[in-house]
N, C-alpha and C. Protein backbone atom coordinates (compact mmCIF):
# COMPACT_ATOMS: atom_id res chain seq x y z
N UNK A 1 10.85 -36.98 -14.27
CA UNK A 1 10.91 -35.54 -14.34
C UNK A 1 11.67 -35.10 -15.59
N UNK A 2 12.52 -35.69 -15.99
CA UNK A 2 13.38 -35.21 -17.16
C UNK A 2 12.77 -35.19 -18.59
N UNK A 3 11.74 -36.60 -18.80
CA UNK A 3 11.09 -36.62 -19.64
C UNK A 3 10.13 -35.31 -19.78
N UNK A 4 9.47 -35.12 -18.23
CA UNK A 4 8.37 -33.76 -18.27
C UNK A 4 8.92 -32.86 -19.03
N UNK A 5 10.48 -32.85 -18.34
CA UNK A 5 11.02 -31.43 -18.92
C UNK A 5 11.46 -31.51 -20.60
N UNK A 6 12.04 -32.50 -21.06
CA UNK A 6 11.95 -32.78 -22.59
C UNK A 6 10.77 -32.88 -23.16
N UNK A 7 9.67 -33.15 -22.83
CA UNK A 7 8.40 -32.80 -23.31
C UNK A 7 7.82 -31.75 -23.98
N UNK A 8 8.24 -31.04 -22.48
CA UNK A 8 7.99 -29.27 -22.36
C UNK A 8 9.01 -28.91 -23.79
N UNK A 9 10.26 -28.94 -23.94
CA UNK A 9 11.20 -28.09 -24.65
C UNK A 9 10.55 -29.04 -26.14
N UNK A 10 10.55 -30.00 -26.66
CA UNK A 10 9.84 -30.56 -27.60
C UNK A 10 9.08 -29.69 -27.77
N UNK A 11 7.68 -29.54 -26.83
CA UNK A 11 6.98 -28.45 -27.37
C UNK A 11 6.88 -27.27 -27.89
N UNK A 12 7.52 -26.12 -26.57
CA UNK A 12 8.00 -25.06 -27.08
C UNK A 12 8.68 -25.33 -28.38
N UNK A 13 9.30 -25.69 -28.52
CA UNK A 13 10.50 -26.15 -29.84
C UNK A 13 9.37 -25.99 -30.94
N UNK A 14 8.31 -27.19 -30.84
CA UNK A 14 7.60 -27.16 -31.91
C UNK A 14 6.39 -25.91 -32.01
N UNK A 15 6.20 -25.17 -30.94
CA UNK A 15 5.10 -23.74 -31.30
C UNK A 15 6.20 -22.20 -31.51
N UNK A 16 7.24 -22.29 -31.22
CA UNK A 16 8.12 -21.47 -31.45
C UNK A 16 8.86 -21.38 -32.31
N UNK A 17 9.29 -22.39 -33.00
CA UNK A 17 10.12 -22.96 -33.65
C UNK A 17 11.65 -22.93 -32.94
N UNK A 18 12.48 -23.76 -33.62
CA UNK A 18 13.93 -23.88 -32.97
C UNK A 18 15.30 -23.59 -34.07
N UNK A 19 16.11 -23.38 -33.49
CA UNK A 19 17.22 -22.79 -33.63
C UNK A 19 18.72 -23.20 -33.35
N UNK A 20 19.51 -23.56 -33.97
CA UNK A 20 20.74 -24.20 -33.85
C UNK A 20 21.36 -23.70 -32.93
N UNK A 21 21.73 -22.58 -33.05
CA UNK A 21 22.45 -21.76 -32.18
C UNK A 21 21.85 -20.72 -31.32
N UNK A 22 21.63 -20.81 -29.93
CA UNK A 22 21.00 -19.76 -29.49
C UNK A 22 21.41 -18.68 -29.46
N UNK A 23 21.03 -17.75 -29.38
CA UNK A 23 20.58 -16.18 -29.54
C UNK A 23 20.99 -15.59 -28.66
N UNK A 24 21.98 -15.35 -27.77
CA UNK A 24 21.85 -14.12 -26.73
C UNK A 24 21.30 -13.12 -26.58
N UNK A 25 20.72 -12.06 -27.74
CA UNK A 25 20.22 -11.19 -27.40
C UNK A 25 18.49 -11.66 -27.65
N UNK A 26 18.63 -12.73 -27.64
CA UNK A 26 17.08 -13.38 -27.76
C UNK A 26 16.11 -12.80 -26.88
N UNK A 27 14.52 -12.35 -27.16
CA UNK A 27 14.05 -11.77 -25.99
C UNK A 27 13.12 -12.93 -25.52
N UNK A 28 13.29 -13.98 -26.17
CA UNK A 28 12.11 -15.10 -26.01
C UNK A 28 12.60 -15.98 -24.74
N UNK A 29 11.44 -16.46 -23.80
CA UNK A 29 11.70 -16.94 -22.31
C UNK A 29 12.20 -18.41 -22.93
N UNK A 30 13.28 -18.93 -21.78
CA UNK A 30 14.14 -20.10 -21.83
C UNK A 30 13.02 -21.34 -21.33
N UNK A 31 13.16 -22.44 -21.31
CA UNK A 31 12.38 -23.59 -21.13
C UNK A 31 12.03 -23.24 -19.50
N UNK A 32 13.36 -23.25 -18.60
CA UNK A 32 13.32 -22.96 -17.58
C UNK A 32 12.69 -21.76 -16.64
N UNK A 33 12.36 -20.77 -17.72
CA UNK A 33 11.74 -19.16 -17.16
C UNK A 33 10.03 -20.16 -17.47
N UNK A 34 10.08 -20.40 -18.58
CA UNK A 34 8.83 -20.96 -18.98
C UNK A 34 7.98 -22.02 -17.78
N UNK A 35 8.81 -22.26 -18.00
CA UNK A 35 8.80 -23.44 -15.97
C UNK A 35 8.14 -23.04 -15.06
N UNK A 36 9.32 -21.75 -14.77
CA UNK A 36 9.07 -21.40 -13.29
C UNK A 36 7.57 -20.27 -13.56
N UNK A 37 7.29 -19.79 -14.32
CA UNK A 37 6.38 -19.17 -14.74
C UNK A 37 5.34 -19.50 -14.60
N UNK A 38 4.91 -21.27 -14.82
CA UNK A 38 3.30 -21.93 -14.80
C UNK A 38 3.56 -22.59 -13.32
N UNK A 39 4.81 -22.75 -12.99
CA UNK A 39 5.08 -23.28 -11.54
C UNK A 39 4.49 -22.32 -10.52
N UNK A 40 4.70 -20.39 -10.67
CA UNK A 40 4.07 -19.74 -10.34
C UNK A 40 2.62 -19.20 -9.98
N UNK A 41 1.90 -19.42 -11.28
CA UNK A 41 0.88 -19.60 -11.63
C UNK A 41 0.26 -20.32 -11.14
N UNK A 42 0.88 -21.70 -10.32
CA UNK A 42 0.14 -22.80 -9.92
C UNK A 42 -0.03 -22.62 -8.90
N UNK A 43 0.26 -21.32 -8.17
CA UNK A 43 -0.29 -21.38 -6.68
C UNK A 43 -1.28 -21.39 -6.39
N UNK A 44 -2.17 -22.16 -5.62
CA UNK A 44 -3.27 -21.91 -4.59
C UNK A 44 -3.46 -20.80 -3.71
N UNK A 45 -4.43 -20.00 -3.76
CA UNK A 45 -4.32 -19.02 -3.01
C UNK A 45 -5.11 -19.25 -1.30
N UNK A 46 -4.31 -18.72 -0.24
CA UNK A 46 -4.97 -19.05 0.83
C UNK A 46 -5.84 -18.68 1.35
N UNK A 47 -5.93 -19.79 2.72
CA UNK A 47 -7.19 -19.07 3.10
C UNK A 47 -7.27 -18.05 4.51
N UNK A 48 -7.81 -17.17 4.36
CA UNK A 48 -7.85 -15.67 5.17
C UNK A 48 -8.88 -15.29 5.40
N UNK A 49 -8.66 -14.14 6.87
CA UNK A 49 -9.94 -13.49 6.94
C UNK A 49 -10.03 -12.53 6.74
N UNK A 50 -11.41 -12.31 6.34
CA UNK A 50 -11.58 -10.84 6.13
C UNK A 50 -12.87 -10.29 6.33
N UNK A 51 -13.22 -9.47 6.09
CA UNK A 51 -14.69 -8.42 6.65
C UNK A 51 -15.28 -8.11 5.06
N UNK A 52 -14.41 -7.43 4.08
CA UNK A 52 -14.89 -6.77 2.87
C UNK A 52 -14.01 -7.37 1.42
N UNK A 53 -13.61 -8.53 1.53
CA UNK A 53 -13.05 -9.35 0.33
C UNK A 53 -11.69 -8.27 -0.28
N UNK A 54 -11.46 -7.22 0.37
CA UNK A 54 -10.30 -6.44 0.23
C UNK A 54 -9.25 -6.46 1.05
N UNK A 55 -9.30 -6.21 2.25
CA UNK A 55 -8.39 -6.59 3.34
C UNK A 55 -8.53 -8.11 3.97
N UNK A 56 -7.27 -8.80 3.80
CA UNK A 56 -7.20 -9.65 3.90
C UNK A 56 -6.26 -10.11 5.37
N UNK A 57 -6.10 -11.02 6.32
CA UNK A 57 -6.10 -10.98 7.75
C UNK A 57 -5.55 -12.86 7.83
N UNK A 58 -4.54 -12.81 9.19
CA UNK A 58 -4.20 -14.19 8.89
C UNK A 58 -4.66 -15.13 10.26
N UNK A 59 -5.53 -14.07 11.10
CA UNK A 59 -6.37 -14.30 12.11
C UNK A 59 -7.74 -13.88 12.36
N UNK A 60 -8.43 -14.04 13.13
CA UNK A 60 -9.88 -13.30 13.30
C UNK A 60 -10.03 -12.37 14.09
N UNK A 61 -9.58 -12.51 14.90
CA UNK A 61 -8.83 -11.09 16.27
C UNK A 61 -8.21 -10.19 15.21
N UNK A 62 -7.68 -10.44 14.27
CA UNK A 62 -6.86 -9.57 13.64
C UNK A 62 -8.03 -8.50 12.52
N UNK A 63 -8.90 -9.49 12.20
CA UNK A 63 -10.21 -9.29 11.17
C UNK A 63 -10.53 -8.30 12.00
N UNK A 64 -11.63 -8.90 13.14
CA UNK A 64 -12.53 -8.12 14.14
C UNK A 64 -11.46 -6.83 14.59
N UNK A 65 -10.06 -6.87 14.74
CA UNK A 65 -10.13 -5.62 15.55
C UNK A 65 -9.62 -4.53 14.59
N UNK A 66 -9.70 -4.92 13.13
CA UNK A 66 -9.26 -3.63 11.87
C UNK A 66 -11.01 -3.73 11.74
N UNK A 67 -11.77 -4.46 11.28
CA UNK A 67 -13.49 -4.06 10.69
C UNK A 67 -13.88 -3.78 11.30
N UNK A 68 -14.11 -3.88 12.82
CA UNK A 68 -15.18 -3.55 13.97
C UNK A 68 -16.10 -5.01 14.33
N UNK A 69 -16.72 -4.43 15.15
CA UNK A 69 -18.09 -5.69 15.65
C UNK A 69 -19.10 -6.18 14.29
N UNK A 70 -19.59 -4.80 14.03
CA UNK A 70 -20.58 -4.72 13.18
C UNK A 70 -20.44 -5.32 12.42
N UNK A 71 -19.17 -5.62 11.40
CA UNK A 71 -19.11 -6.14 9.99
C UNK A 71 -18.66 -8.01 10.74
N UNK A 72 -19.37 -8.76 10.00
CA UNK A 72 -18.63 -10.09 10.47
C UNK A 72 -17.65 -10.26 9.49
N UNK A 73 -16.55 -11.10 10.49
CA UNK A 73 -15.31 -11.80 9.66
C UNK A 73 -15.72 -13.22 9.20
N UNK A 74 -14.91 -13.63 7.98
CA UNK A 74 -15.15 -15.04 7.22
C UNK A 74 -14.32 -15.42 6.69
N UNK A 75 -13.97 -16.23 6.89
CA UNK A 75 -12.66 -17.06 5.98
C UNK A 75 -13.02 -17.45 4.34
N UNK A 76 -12.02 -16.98 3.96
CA UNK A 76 -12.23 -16.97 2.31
C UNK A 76 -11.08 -17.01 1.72
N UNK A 77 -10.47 -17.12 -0.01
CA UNK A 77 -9.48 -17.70 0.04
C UNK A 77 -8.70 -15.94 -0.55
N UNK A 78 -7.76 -15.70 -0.53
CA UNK A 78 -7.16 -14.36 -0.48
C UNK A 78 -6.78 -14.27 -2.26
N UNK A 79 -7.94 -14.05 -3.06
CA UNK A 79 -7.48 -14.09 -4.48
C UNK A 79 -6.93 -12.36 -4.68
N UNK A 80 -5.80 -12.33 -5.36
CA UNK A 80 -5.06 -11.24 -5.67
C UNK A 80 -4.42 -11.08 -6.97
N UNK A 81 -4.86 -11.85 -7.69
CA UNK A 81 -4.89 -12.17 -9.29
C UNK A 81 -3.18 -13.08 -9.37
N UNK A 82 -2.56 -13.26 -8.02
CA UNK A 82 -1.29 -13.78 -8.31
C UNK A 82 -1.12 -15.66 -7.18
N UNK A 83 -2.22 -16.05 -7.57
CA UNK A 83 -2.84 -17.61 -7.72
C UNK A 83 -4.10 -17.54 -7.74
N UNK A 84 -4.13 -18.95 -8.03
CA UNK A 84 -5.12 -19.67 -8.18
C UNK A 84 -6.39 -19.54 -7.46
N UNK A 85 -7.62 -18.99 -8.07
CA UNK A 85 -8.66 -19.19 -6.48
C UNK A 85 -9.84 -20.26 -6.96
N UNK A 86 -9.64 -21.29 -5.99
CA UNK A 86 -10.40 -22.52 -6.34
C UNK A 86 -11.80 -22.21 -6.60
């Protein structure tokens, strides 16, 4: 893991360029914001039900009794632009 993470700062280092002394009022993200950022990003989004790919439901009783009879419920994965949808 340490190497991953010296990897990572190598890199940044080399598309950013680097700096002796850091910056406090720097507005540029730290190795670690940078991290948690694609760590974020890496979520999988789940899977849910729903009736109209908008409302999203973490049961089918729950689906059926907000859509009605008429519309069927289906499990699908709950993309919300904040993960991943396979």
């Amino acid at each position: 893991m340490r190497f991953v993470r010296s990897s990572i700062a190598v890199l940044v280092c080399l598309l950013v360029g680097c700096s002796s002394a850091a910056d406090p009022e720097s507005s540029e993200p730290t190795d670690v914001q940078v991290q948690e950022n694609v760590t974020e990003q890496a979520k999988i989004c789940p899977l849910k039900w729903t009736c109209d790919d908008v409302s999203f439901y973490g049961t089918r009783l729950q689906c059926e009794g907000s859509c009605g009879s008429e519309q069927g419920c289906y499990r699908t994965y709950a993309c919300n632009g904040s993960c991943i949808c396979p």
